[in-house]
Protein backbone atom coordinates (compact mmCIF):
# COMPACT_ATOMS: atom_id res chain seq x y z
CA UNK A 1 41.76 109.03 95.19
CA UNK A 2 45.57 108.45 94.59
CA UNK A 3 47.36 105.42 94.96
CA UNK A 4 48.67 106.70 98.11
CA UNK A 5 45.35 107.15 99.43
CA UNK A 6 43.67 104.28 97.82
CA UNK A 7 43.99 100.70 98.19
CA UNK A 8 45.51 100.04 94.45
CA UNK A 9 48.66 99.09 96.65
CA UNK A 10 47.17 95.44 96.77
CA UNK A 11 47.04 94.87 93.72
CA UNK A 12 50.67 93.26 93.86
CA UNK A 13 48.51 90.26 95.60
CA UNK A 14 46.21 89.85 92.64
CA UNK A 15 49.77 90.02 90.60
CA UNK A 16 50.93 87.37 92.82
CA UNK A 17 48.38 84.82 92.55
CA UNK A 18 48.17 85.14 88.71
CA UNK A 19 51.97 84.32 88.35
CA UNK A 20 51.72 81.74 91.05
CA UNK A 21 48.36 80.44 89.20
CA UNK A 22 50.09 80.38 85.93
CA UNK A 23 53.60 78.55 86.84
CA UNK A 24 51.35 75.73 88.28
CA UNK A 25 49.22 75.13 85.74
CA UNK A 26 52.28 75.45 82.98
CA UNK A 27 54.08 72.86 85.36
CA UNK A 28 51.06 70.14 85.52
CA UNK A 29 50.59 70.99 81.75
CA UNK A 30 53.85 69.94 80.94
CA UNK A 31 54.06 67.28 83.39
CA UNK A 32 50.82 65.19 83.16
CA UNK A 33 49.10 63.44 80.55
CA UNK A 34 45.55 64.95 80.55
CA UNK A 35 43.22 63.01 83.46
CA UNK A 36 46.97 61.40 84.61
CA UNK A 37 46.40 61.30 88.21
CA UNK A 38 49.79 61.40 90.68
CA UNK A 39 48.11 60.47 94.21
CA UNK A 40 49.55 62.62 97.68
CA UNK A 41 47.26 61.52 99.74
CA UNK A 42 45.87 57.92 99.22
CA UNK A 43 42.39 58.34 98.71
CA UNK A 44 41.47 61.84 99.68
CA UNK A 45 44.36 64.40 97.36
CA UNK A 46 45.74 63.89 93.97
CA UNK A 47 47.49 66.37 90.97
CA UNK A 48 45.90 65.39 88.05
CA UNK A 49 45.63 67.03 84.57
CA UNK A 50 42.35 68.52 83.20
CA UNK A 51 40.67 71.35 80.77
CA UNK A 52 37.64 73.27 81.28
CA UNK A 53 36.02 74.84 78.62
CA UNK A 54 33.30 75.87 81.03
CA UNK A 55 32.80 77.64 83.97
CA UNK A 56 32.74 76.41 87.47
CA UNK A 57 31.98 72.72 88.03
CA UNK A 58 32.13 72.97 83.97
CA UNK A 59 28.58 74.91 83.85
CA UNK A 60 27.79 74.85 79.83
CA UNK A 61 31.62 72.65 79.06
CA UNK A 62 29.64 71.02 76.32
CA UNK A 63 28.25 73.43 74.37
CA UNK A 64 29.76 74.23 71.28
CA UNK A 65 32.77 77.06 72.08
CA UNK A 66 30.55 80.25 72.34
CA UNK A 67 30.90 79.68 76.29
CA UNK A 68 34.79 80.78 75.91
CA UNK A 69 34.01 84.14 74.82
CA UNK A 70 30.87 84.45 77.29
CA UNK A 71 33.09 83.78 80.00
CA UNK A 72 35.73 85.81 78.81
CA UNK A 73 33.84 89.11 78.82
CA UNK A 74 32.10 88.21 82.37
CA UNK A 75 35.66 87.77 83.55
CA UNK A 76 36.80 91.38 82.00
CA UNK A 77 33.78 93.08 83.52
CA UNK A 78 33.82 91.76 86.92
CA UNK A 79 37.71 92.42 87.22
CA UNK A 80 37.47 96.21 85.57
CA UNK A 81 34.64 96.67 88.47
CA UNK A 82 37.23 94.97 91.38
CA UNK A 83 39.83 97.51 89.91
CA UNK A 84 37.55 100.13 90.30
CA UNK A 85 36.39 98.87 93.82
CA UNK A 86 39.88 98.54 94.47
CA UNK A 87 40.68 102.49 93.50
CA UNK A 88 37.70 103.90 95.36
CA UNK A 89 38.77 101.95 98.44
CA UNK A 90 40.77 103.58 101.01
CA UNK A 91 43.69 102.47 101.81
CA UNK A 92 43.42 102.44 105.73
CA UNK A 93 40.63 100.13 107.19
CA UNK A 94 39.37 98.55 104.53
CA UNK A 95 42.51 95.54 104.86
CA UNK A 96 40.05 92.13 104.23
CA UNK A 97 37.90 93.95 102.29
CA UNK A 98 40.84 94.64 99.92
CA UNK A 99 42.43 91.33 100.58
CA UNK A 100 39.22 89.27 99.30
CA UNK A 101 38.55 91.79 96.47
CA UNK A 102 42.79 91.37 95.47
CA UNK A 103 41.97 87.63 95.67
CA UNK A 104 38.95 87.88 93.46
CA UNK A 105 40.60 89.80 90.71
CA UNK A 106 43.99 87.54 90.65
CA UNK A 107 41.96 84.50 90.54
CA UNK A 108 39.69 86.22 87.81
CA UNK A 109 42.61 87.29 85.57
CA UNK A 110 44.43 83.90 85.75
CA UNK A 111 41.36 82.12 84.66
CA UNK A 112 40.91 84.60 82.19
CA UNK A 113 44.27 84.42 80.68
CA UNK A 114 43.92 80.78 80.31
CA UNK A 115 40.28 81.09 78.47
CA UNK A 116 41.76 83.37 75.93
CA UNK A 117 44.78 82.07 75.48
CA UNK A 118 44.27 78.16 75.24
CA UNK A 119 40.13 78.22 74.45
CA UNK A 120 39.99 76.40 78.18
CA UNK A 121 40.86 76.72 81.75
CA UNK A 122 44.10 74.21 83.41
CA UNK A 123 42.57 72.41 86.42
CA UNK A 124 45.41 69.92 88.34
CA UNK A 125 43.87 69.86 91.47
CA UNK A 126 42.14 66.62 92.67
CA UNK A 127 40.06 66.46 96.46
CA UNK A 128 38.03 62.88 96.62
CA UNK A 129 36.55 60.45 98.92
CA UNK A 130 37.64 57.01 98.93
CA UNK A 131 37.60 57.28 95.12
CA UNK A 132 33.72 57.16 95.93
CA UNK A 133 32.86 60.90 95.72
CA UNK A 134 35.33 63.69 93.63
CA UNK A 135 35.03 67.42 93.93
CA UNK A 136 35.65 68.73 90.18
CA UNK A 137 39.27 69.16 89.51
CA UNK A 138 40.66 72.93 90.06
CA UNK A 139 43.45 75.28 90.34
CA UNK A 140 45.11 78.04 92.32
CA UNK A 141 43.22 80.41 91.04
CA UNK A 142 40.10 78.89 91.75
CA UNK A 143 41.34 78.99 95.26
CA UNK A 144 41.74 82.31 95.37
CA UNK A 145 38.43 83.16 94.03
CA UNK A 146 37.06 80.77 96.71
CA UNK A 147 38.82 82.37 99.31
CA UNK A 148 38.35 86.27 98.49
CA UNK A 149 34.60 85.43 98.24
CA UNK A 150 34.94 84.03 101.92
CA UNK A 151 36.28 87.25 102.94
CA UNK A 152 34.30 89.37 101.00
CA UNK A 153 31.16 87.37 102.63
CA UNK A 154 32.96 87.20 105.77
CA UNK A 155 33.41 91.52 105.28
CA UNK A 156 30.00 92.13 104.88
CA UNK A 157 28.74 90.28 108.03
CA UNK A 158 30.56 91.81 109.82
CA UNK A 159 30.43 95.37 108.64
CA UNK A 160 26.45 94.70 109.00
CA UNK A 161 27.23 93.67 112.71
CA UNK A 162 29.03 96.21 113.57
CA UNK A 163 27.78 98.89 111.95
CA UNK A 164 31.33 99.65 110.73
CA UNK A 165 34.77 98.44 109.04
CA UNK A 166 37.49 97.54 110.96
CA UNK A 167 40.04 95.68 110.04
């Protein structure tokens, strides 16, 4: 399938939210001192400064380094297989499909660039409760990895539904 015909064409999204991803986290790296918190909305949103040298909700942060390179190579594999997915898809159709999977693979790639780059992924984004309960601290490309999985999820319901894909 050419480019023409496949739905390669969104990869400028997965572009997108990797420069987007990286100019944020530069711009809190630069700006904050790390666990600085600058509050935007008393008691529920904050920018704050932090490093994860694990995975999600820092799954295996204190072990020993190993985890980078773990991580690093999950992160290679899963986005070679959403470029692939990406390439076999066609380009008509297919539109939230390709949108979640673009999502996916930005968020992967800025995560992964920070992993190999600084040994540890830039988090600056703070949800909480009343300074009672905190989500773990993430980043834009966390968001779109949240999101793309949504619509991937959201994709496959309703392919199963319906029998077929529609956009």
């Amino acid at each position: 399938m050419s480019p023409r015909t496949s739905a390669l064409p969104w990869l400028w999204l997965s572009a997108l939210v990797f420069v987007l991803d990286q100019l944020t986290k530069l711009y809190f790296d630069g700006s904050l001192q790390m666990y600085q918190q600058i509050v935007i909305i008393p008691g529920y949103f904050s920018w704050t400064l932090a490093y994860n040298t694990g995975a999600a909700f820092s799954f295996l942060a204190d072990h020993d380094g190993w985890q980078r390179w773990l991580f690093a190579a999950i992160a290679v594999g899963v986005s070679a297989v959403l470029v692939v997915w990406l390439k076999r898809l066609p380009r008509r159709g297919q539109g939230w499909l390709a949108l979640g999977l673009a999502l996916v693979l930005g968020g992967a790639l800025g995560n992964l660039f920070d992993r190999v780059v600084y040994g540890h992924v830039i988090d600056f984004i703070l949800v909480h409760w009343q300074n009672r309960w905190y989500f773990p601290a993430f980043n834009i490309a966390d968001c779109a990895i949240s999101v793309g999985a949504v619509l991937l999820a959201v994709d496959m319901f309703k392919s199963e539904k319906s029998g077929d894909r529609n956009d």
